[in-house]
C-alpha atoms as a PDB file:
ATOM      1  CA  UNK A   1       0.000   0.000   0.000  1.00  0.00           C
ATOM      2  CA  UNK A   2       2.618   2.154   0.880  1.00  0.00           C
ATOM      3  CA  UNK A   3       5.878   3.953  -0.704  1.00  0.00           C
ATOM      4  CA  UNK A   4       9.181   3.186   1.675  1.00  0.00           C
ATOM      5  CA  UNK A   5      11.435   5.752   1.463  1.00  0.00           C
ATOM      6  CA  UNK A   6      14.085   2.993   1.566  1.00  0.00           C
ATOM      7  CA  UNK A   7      12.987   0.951  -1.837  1.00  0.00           C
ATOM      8  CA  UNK A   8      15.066   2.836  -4.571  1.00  0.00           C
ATOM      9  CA  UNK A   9      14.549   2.890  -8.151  1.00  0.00           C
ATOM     10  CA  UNK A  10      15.795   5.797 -11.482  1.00  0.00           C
ATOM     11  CA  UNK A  11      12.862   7.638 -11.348  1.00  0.00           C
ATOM     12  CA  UNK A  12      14.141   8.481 -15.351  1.00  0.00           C
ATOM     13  CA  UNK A  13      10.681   9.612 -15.846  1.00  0.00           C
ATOM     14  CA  UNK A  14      10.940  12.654 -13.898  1.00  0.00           C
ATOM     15  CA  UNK A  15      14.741  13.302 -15.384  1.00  0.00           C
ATOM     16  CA  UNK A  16      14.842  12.286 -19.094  1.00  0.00           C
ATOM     17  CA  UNK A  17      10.755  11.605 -19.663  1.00  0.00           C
ATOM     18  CA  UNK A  18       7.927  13.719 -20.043  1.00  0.00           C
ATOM     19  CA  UNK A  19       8.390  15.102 -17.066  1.00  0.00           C
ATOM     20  CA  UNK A  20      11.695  15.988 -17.275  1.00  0.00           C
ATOM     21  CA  UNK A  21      13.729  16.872 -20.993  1.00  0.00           C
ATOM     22  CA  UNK A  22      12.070  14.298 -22.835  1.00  0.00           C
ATOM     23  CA  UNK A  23      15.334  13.387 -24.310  1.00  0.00           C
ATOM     24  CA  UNK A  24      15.037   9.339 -23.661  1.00  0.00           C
ATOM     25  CA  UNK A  25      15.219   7.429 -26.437  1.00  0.00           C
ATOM     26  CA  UNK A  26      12.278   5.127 -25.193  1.00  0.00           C
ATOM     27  CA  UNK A  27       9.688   7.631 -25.879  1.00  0.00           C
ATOM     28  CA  UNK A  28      10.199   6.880 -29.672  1.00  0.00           C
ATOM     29  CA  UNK A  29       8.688   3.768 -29.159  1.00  0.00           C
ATOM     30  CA  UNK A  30       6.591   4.194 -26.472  1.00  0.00           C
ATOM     31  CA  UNK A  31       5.420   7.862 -26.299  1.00  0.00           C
ATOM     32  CA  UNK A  32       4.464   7.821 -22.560  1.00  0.00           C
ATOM     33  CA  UNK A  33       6.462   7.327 -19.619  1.00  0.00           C
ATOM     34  CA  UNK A  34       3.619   5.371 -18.363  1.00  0.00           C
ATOM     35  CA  UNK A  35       3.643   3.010 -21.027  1.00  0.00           C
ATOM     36  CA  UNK A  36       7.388   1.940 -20.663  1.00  0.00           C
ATOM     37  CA  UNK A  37       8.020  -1.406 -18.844  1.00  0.00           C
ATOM     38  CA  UNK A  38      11.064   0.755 -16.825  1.00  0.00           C
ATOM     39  CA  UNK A  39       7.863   2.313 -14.959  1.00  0.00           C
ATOM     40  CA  UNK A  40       6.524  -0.673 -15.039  1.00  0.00           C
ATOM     41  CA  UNK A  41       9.108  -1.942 -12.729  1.00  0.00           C
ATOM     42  CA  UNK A  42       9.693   0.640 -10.811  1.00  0.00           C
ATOM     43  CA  UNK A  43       5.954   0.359  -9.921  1.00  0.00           C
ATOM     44  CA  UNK A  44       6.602  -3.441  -9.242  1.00  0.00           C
ATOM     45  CA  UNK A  45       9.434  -2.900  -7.461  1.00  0.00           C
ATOM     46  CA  UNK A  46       7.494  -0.621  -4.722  1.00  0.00           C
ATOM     47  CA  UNK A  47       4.996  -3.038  -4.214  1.00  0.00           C
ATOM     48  CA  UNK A  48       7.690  -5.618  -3.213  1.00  0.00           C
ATOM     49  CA  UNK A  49       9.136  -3.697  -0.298  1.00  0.00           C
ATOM     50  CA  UNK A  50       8.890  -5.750   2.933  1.00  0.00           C
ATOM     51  CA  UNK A  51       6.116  -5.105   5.428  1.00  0.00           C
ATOM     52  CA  UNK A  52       7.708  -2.620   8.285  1.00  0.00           C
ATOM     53  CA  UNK A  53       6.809  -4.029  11.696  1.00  0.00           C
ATOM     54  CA  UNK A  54       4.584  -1.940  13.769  1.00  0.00           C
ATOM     55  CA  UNK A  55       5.428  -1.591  17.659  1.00  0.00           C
ATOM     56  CA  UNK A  56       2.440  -2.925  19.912  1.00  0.00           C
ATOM     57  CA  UNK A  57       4.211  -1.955  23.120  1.00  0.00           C
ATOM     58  CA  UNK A  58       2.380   1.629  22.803  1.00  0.00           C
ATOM     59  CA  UNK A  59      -0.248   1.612  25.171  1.00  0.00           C
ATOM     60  CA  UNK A  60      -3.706   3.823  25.727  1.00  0.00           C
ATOM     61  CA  UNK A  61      -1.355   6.122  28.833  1.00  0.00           C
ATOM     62  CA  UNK A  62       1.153   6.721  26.121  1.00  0.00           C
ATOM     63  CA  UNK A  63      -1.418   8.073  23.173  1.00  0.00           C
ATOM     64  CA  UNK A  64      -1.763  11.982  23.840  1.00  0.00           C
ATOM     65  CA  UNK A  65      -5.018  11.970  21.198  1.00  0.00           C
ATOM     66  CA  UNK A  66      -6.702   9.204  23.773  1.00  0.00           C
ATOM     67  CA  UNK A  67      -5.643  11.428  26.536  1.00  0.00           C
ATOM     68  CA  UNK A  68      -7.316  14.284  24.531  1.00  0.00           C
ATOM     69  CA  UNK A  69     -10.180  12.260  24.123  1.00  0.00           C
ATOM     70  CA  UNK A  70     -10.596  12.013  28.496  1.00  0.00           C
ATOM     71  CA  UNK A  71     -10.487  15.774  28.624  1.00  0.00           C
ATOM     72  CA  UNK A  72     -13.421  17.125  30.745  1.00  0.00           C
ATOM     73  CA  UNK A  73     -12.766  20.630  29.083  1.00  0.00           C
ATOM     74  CA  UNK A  74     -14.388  20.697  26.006  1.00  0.00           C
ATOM     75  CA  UNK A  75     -11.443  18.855  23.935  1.00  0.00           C
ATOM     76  CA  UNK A  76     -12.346  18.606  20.179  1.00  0.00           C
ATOM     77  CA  UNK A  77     -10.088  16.797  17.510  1.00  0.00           C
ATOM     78  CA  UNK A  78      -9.380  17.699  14.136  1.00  0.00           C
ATOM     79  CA  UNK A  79     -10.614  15.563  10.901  1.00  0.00           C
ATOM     80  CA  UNK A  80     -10.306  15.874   7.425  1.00  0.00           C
ATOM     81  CA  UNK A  81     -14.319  14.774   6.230  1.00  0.00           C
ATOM     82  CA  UNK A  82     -14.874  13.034   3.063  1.00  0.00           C
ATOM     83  CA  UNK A  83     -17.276  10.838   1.552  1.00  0.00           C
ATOM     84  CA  UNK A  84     -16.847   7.346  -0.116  1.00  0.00           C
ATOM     85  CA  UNK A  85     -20.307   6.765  -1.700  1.00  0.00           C
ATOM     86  CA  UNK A  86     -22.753   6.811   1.024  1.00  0.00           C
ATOM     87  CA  UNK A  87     -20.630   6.751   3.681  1.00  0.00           C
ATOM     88  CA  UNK A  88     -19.166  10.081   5.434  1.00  0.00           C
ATOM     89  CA  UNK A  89     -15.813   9.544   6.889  1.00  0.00           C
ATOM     90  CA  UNK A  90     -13.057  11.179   8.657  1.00  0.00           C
ATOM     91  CA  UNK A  91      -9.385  10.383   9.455  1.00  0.00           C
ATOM     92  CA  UNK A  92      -6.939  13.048  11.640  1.00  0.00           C
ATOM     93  CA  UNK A  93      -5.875  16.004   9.324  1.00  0.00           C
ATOM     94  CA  UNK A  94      -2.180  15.086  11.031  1.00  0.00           C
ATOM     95  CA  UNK A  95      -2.163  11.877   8.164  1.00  0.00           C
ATOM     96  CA  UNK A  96      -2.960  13.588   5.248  1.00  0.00           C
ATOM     97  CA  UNK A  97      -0.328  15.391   3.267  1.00  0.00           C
ATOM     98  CA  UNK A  98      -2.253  16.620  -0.315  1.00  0.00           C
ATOM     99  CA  UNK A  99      -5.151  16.339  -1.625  1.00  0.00           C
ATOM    100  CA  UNK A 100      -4.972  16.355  -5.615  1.00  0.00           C
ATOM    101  CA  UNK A 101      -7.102  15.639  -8.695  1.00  0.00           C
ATOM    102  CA  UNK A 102      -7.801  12.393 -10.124  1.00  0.00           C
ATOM    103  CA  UNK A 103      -5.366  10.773 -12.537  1.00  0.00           C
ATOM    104  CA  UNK A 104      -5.186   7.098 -14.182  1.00  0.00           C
ATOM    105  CA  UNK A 105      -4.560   4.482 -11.753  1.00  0.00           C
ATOM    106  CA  UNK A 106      -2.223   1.667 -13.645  1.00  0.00           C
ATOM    107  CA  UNK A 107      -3.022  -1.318 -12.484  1.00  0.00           C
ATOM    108  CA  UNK A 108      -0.657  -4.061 -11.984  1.00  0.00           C
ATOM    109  CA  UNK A 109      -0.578  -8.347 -12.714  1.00  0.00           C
ATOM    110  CA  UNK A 110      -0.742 -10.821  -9.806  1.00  0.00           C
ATOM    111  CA  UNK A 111      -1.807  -8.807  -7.120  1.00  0.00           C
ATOM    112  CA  UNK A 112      -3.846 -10.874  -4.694  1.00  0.00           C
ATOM    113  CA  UNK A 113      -5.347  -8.464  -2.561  1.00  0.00           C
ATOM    114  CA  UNK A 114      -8.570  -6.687  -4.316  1.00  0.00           C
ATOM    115  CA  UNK A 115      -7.766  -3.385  -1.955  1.00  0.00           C
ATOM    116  CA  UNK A 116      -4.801  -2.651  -3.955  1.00  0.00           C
ATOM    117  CA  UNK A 117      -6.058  -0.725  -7.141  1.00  0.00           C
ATOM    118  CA  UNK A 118      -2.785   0.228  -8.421  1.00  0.00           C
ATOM    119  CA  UNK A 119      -0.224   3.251  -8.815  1.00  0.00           C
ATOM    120  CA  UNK A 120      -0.610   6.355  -9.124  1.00  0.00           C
ATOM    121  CA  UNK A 121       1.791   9.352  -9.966  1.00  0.00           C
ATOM    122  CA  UNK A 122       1.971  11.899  -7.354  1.00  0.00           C
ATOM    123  CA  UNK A 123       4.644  14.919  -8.170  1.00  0.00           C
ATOM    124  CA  UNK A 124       7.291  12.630  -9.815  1.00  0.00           C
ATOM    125  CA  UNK A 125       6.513   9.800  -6.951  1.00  0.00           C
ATOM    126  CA  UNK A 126       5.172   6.479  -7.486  1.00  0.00           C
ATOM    127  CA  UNK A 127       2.352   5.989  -5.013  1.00  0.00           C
ATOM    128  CA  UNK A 128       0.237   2.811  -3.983  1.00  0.00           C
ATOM    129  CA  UNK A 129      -3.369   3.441  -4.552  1.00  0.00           C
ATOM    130  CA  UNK A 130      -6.198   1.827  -2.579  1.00  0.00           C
ATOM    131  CA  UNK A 131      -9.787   1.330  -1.988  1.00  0.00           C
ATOM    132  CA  UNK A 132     -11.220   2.170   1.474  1.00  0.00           C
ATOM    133  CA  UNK A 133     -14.638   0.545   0.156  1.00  0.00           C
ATOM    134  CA  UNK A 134     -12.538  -2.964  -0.065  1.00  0.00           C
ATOM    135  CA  UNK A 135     -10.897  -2.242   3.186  1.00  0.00           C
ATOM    136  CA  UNK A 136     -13.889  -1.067   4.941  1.00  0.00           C
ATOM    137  CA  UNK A 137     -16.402  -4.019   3.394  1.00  0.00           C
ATOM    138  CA  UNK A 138     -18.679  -1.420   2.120  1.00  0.00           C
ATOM    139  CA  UNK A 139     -19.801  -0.806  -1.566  1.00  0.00           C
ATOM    140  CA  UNK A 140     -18.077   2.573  -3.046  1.00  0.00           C
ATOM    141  CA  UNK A 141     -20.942   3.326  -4.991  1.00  0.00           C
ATOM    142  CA  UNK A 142     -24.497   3.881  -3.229  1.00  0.00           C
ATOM    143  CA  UNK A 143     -25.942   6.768  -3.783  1.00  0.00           C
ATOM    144  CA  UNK A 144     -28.902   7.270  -5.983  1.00  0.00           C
ATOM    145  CA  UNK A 145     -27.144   8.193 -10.134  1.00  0.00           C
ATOM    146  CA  UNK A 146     -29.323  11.665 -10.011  1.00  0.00           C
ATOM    147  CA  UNK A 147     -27.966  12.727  -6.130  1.00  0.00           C
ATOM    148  CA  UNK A 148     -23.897  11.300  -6.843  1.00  0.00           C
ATOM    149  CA  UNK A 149     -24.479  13.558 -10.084  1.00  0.00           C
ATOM    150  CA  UNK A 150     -24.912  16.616  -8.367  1.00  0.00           C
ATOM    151  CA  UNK A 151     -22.644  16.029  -5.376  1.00  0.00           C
ATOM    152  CA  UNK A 152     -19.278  14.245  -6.660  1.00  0.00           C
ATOM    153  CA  UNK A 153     -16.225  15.636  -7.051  1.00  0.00           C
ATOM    154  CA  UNK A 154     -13.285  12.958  -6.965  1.00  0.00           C
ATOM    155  CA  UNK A 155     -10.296  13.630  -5.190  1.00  0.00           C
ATOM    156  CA  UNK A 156      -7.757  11.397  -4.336  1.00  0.00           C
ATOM    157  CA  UNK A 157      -5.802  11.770  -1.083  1.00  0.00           C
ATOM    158  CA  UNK A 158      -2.539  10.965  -0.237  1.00  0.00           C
ATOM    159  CA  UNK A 159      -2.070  10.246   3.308  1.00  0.00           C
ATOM    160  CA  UNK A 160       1.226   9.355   5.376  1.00  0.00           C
ATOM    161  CA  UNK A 161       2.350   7.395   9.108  1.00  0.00           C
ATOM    162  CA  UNK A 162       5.794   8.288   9.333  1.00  0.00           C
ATOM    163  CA  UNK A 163       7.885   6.794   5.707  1.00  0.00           C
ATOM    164  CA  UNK A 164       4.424   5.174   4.926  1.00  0.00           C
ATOM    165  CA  UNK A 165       2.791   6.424   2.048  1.00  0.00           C
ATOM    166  CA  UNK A 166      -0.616   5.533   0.594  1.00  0.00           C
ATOM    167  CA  UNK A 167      -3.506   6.999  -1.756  1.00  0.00           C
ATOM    168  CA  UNK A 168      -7.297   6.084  -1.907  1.00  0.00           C
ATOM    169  CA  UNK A 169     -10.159   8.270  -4.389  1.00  0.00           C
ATOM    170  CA  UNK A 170     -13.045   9.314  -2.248  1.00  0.00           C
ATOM    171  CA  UNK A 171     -15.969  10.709  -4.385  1.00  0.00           C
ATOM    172  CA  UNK A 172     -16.505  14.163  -2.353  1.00  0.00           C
ATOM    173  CA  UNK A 173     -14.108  15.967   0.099  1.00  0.00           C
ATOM    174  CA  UNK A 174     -15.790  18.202   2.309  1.00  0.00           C
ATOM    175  CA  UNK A 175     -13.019  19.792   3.930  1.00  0.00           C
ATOM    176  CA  UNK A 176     -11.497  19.977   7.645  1.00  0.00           C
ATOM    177  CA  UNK A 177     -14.162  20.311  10.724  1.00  0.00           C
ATOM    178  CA  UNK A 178     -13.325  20.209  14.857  1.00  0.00           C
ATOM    179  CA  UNK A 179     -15.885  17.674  16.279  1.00  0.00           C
ATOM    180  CA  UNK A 180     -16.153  17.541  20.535  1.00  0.00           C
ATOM    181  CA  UNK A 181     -14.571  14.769  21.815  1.00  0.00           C
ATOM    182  CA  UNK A 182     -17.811  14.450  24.100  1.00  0.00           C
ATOM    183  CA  UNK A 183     -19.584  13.541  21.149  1.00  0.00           C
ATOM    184  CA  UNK A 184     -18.295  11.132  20.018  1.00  0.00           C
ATOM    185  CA  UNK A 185     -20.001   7.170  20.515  1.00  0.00           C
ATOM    186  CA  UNK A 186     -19.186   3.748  19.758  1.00  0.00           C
ATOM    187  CA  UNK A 187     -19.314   2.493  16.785  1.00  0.00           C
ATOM    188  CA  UNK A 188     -23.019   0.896  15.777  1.00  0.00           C
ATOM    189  CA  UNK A 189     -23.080  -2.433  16.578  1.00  0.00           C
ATOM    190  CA  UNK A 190     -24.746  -2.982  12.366  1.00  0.00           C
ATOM    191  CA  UNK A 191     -21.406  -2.004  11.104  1.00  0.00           C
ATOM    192  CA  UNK A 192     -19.276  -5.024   9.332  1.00  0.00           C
ATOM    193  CA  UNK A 193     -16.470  -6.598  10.778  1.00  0.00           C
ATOM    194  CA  UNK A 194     -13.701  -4.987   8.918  1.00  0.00           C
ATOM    195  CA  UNK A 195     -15.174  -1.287   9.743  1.00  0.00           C
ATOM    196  CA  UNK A 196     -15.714  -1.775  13.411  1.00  0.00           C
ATOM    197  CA  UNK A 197     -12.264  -2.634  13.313  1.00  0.00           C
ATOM    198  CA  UNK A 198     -10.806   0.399  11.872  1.00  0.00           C
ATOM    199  CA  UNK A 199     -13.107   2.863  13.240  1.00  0.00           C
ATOM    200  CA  UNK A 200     -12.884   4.443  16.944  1.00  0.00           C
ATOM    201  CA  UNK A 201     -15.707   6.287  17.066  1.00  0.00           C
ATOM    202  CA  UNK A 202     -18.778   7.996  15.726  1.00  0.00           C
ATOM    203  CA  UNK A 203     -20.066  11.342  15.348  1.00  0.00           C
ATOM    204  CA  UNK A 204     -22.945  13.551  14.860  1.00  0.00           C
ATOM    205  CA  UNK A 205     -22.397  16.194  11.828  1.00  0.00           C
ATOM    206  CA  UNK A 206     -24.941  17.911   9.783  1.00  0.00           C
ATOM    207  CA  UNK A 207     -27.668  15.738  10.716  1.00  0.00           C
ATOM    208  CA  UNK A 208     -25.435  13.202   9.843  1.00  0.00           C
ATOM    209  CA  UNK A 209     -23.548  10.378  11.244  1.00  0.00           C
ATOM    210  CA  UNK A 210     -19.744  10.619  10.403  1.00  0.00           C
ATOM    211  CA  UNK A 211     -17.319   7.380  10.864  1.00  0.00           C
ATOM    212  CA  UNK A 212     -14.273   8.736  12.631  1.00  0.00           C
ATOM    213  CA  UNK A 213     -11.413   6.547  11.326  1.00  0.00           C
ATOM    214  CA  UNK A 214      -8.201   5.174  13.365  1.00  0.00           C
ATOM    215  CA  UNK A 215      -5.538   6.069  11.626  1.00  0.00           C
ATOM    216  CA  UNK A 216      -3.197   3.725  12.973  1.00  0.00           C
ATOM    217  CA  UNK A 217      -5.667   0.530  12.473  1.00  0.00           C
ATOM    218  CA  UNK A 218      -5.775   1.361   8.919  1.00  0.00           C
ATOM    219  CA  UNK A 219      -2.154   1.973   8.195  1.00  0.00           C
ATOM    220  CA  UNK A 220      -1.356  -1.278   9.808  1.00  0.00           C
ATOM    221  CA  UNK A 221      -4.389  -3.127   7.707  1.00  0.00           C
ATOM    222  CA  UNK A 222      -2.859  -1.046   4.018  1.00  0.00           C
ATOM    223  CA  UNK A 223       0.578  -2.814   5.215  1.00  0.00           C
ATOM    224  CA  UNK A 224      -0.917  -6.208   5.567  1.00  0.00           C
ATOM    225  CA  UNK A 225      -2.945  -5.653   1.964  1.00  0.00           C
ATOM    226  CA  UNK A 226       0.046  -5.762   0.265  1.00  0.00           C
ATOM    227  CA  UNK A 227       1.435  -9.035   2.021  1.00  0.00           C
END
């Protein structure tokens, strides 16, 4: 799921492709940087970086946002809010690092897990792409044609835990919001397995309810995706 800062590759694309001088020689034959089996590779090659291991010592005393979250005083927490067909979700604005337009996803052969939709290109950087809807166990694409009409607008965001790097599409980004801490409740007892596990909480917003994501549940669950 995620770019390690630690897999290398020529990024040639960004020095002697289209994105760069455009003096390579392979763009006679193949026109596009994306259609050369060097990128290609490289995209392989990223998706074949070991699984980091993720430290379980940390414990609920040692996590300031859970601390946050026992605040009497009126604590509130920060969340990007976005929507994935019919579901409204939110994840810390601490994990995201850009939110950009769509762009072609290139999928690649022989991957098992149906999360992983492929790679996009992010600035110059090759960046695993994913579905939440997989991850989650929820269908991307509820919403009535004549309502998604009028309310979509794509984005893909690129989010980050430390040299982890990841991007999923979401259909509608609403923007950044405080919610109380003293409103949020557990998580409905109706949702699936796989989004009870990787969400902390629940929210009231505009009438709505809005699935607070844990960051670090889904980070860990991207890693194992790619496994």
């Amino acid at each position: 799921m995620v770019e390690d800062r630690s897999v290398t590759f020529d990024d040639c694309w960004n020095r002697i492709g289209v994105r760069g001088d455009s003096s390579c020689e392979r763009l006679v034959e193949y026109v596009r940087c994306l259609n050369c089996p060097v990128f290609e590779a490289a995209a392989a090659k990223l998706l074949e970086r070991p699984i980091p291991l993720v430290d379980l010592s940390l414990r609920d005393a040692d996590n300031p946002a859970l601390r946050q979250r026992r605040d009497p005083q009126g604590a509130s927490e920060s969340f990007l809010i976005f929507r994935i067909g019919g579901e409204w979700l939110a994840l810390p604005t601490t994990v995201f690092k850009r939110i950009v337009q769509t762009r072609p996803i290139h999928t690649l052969p022989h991957r098992q897990h149906r999360a992983v939709l492929g790679v996009v290109n992010v600035q110059g950087d090759l960046l695993v792409c994913l579905s939440l809807a997989h991850l989650l166990g929820f269908e991307a694409d509820t919403i009535a044609g004549d309502d998604k009409a009028r309310h979509d607008l794509p984005r893909l965001l690129v989010v980050s835990r430390a040299e982890e790097h990841a991007v999923f599409p979401v259909d509608q980004v609403d923007g950044v919001h405080r919610i109380a801490v003293s409103t949020f409740c557990p998580p409905p007892a109706t949702l699936s397995q796989a989004a009870a596990a990787h969400t902390r909480a629940v929210a009231p917003w505009r009438g709505m309810t809005v699935g607070l994501l844990d960051a670090d549940a889904l980070f860990d669950t991207l890693n194992r995706s790619l496994g």
